[in-house]
Every structure is written in C-alpha cells, then in structure tokens.
C-alpha atoms as a PDB file:
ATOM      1  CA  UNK A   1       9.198   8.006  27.648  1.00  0.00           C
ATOM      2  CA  UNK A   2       8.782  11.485  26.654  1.00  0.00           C
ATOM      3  CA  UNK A   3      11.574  12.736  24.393  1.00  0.00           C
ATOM      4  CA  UNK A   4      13.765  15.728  26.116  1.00  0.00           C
ATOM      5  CA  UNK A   5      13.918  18.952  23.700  1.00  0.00           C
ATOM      6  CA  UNK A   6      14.529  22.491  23.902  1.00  0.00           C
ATOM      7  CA  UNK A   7      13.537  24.942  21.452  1.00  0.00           C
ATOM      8  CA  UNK A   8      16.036  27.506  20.929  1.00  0.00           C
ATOM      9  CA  UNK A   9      14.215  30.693  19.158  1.00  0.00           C
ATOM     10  CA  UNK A  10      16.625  34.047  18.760  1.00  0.00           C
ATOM     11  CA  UNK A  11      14.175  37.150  17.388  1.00  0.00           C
ATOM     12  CA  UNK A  12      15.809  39.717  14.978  1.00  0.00           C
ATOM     13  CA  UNK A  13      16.903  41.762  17.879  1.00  0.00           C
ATOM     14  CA  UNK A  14      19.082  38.661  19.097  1.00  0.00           C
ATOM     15  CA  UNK A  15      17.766  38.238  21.734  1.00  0.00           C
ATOM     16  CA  UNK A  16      17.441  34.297  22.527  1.00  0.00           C
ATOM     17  CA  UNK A  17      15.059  32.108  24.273  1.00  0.00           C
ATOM     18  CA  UNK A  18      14.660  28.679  25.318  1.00  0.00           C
ATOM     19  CA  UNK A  19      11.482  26.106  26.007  1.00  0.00           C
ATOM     20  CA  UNK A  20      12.413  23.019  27.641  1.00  0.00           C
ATOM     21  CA  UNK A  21      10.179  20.012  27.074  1.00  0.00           C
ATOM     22  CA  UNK A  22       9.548  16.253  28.014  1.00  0.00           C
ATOM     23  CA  UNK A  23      11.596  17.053  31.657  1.00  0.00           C
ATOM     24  CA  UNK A  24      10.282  17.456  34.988  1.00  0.00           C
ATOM     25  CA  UNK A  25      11.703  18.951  37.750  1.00  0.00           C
ATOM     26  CA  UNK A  26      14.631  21.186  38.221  1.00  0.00           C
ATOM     27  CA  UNK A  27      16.592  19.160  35.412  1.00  0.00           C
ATOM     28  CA  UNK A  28      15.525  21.440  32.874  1.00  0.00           C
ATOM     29  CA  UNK A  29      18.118  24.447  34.811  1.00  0.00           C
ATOM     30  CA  UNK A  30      20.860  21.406  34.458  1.00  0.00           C
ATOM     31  CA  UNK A  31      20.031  21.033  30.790  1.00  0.00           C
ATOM     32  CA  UNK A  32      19.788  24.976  29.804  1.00  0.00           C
ATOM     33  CA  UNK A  33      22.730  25.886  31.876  1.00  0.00           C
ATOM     34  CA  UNK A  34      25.286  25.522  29.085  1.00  0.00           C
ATOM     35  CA  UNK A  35      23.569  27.137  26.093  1.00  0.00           C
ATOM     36  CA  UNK A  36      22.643  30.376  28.999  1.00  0.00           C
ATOM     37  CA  UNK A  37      26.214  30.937  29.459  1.00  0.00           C
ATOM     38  CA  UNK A  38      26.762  31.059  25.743  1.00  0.00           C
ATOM     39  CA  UNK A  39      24.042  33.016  25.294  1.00  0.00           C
ATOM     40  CA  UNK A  40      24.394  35.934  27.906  1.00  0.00           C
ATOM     41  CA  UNK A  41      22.487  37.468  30.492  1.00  0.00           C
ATOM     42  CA  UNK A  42      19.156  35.744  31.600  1.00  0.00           C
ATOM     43  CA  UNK A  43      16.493  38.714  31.599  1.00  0.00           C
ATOM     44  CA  UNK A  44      13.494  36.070  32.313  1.00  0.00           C
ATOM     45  CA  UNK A  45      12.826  32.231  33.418  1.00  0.00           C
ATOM     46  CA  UNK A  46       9.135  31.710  33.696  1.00  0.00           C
ATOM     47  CA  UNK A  47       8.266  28.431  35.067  1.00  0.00           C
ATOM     48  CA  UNK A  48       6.439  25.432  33.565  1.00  0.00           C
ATOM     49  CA  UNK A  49       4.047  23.159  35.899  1.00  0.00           C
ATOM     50  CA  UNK A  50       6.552  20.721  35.268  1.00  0.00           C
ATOM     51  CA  UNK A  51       9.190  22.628  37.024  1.00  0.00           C
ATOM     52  CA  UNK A  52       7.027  21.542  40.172  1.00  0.00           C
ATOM     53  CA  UNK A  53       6.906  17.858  39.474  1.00  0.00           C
ATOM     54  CA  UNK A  54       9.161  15.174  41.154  1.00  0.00           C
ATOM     55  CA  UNK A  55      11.544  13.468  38.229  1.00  0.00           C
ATOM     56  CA  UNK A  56      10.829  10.290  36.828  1.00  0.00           C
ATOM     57  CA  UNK A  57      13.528   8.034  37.546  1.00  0.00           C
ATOM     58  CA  UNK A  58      13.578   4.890  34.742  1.00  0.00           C
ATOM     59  CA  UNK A  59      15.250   2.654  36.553  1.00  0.00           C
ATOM     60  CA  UNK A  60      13.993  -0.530  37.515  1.00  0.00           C
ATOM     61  CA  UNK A  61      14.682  -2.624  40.399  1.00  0.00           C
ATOM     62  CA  UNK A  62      14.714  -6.533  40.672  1.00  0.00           C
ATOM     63  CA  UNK A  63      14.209  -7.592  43.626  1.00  0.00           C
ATOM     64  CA  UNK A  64      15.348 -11.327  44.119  1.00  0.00           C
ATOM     65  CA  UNK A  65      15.738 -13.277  47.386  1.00  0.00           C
ATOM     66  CA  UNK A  66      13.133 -11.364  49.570  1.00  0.00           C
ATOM     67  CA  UNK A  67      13.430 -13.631  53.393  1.00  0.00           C
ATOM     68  CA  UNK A  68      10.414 -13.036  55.103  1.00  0.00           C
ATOM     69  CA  UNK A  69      11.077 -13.025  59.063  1.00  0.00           C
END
C-alpha cells in the first residue's frame, strides 16, 4: 500500500500550500481539512487524477459457510 503524505511548502511571502499523495478519492479534502483551517483562506485547489478515482478499501472479507440452494 501506498504511503499517505502531504507536502506542506510555505514560500517567503507565507503563503502555504499543500500536495496530497498515496490517496484517492475525495479523502485527500478529509485529510487537508485541518491544516486549511490553520492555515487561512484557500485561494486555489487544483485537482489530481486521483481525486477522480474510487478509494481503495483494504479490508478483506472471509467468506465461510457459503450454502448453495
């Protein structure tokens, strides 16, 4: 599994920005959420492919006991 990071970077002005890695979907918004608030005003959000992608969900399922009718 891909490890979940996000680059904060603030410039000398101080203004901040963020890149959100190894998450797909709309879980990245979840994970920035915090750090926006602390940050201030979001001027910008520019979208990664991944953005688009349906989550990965790593859960696995055992299935035991299937009846067949």
């Amino acid at each position: 599994m891909k490890e979940e990071r996000i680059k904060v970077v603030i410039d000398e002005e101080g203004n901040a920005s963020l890149d959100v890695s190894g998450v797909k979907g709309k879980t990245c918004l979840d994970l920035t959420k915090e750090l926006e608030e602390v940050l201030g005003l979001v001027k910008e959000r520019k979208e990664k492919k991944e953005m688009h992608e349906r989550p990965v969900n790593n859960i696995t399922t055992n299935v035991q006991n299937i009846r067949r009718g």
